[in-house]
C-alpha atoms as a PDB file:
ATOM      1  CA  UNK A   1     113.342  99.584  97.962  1.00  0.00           C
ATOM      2  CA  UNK A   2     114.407 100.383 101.438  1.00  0.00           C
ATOM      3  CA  UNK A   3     114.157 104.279 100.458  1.00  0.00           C
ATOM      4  CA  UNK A   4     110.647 103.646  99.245  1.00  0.00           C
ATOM      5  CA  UNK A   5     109.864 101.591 102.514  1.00  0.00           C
ATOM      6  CA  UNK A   6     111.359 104.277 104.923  1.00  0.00           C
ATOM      7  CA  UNK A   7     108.964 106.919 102.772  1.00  0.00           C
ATOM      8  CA  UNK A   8     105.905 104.648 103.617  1.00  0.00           C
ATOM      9  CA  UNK A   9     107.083 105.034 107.608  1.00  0.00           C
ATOM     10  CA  UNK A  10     104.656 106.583 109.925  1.00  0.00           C
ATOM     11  CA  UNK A  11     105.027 107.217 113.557  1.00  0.00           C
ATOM     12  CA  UNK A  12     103.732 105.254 115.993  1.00  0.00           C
ATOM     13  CA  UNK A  13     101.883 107.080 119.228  1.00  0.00           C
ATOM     14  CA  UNK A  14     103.598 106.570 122.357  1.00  0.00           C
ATOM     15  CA  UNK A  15     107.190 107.020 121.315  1.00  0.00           C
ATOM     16  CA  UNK A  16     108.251 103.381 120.788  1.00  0.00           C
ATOM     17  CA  UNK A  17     111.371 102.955 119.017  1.00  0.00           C
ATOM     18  CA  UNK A  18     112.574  99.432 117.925  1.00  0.00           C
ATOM     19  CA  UNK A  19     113.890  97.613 114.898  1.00  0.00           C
ATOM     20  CA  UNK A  20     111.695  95.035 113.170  1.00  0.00           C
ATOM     21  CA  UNK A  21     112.637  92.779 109.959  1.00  0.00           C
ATOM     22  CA  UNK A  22     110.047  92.459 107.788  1.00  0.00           C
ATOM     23  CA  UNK A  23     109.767  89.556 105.228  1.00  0.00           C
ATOM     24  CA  UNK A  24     108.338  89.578 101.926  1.00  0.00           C
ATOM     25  CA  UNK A  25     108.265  88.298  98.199  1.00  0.00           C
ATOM     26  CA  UNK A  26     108.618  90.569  95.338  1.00  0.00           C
ATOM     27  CA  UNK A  27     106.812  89.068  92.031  1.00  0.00           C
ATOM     28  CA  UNK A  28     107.966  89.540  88.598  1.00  0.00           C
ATOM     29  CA  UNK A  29     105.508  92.480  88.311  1.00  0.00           C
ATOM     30  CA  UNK A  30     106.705  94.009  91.285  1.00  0.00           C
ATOM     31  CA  UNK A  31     104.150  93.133  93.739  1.00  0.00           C
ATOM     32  CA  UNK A  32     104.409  92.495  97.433  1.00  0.00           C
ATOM     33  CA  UNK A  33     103.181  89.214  99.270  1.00  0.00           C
ATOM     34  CA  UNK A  34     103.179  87.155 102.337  1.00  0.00           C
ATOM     35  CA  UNK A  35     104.675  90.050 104.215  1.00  0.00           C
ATOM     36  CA  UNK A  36     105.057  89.075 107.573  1.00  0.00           C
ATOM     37  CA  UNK A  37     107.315  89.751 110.514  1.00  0.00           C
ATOM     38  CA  UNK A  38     110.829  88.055 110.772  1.00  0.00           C
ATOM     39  CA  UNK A  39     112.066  89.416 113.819  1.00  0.00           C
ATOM     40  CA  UNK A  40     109.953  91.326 116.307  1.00  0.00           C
ATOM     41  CA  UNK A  41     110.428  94.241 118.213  1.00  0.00           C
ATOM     42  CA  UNK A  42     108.813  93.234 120.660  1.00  0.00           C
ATOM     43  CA  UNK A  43     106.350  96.034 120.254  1.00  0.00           C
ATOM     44  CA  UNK A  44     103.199  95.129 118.932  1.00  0.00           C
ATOM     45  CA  UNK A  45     102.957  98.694 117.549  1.00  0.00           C
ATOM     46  CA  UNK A  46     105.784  98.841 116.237  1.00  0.00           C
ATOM     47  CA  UNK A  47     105.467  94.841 114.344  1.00  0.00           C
ATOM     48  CA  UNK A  48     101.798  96.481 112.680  1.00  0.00           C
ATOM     49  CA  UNK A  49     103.672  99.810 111.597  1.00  0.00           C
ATOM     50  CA  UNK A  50     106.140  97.759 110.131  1.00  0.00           C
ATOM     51  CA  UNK A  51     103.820  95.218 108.233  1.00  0.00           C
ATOM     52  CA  UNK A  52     101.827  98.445 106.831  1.00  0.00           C
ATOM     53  CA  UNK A  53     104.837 100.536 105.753  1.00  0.00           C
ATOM     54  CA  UNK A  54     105.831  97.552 103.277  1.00  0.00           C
ATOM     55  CA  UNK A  55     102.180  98.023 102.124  1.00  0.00           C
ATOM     56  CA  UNK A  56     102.202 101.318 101.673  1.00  0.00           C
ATOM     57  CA  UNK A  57     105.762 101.217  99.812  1.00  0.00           C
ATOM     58  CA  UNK A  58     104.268  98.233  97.459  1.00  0.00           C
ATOM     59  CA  UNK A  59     104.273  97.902  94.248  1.00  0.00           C
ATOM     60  CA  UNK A  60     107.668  97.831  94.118  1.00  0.00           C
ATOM     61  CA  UNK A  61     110.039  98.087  91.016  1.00  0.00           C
ATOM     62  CA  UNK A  62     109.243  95.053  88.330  1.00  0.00           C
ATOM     63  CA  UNK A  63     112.174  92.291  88.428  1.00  0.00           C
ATOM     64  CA  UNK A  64     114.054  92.591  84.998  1.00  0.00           C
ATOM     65  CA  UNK A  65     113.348  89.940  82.478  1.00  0.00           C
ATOM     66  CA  UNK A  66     117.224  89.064  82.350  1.00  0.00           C
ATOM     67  CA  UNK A  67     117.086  88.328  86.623  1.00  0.00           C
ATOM     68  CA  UNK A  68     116.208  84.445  85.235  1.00  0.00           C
ATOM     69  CA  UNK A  69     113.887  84.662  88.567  1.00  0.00           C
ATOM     70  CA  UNK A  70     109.902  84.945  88.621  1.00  0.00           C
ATOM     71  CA  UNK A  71     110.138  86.325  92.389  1.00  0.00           C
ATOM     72  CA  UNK A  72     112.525  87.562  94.692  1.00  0.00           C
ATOM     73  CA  UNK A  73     112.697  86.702  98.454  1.00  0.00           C
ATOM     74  CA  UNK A  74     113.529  89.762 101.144  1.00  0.00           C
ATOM     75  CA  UNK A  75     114.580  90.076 105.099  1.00  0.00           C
ATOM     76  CA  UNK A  76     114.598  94.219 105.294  1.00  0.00           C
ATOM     77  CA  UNK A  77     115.083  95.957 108.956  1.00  0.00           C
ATOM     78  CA  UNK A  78     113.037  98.796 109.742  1.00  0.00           C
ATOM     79  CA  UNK A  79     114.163 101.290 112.511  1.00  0.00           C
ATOM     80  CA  UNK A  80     111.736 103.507 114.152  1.00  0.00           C
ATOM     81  CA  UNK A  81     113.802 105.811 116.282  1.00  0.00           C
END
């Protein structure tokens, strides 16, 4: 997931460079929701990049059927350096 994420990156005029956590709920079909930021950068830039790279990355893989869960709860960092 974090691969796929870091694939979905872009840069972000002006050079910032920070570390965001993005939060987010995987469904059983491997969809992304309420994606929202955890842990700002303080870069408002940087926050939006963030919040569209986990778009970008989405759908993600489906939760297996043997997981016993329906949806899947998830604090990832993302560096932009």
């Amino acid at each position: 997931m974090r691969i796929k994420i870091n694939r979905s990156k872009r840069l972000v005029s002006g050079g910032d460079r920070g570390s965001v956590v993005v939060s987010f709920t995987i469904s059983a079909s491997g969809a992304a929701s309420g994606i929202r930021i955890a842990r700002s950068s303080g870069v408002a830039a940087l926050d939006k990049a963030a919040v569209d790279s986990v778009q970008r990355a989405a759908p993600f893989a489906k939760i297996p059927e043997g997981a016993g869960k329906s949806s899947w709860a998830f604090n990832v960092p993302i560096v932009f350096n």
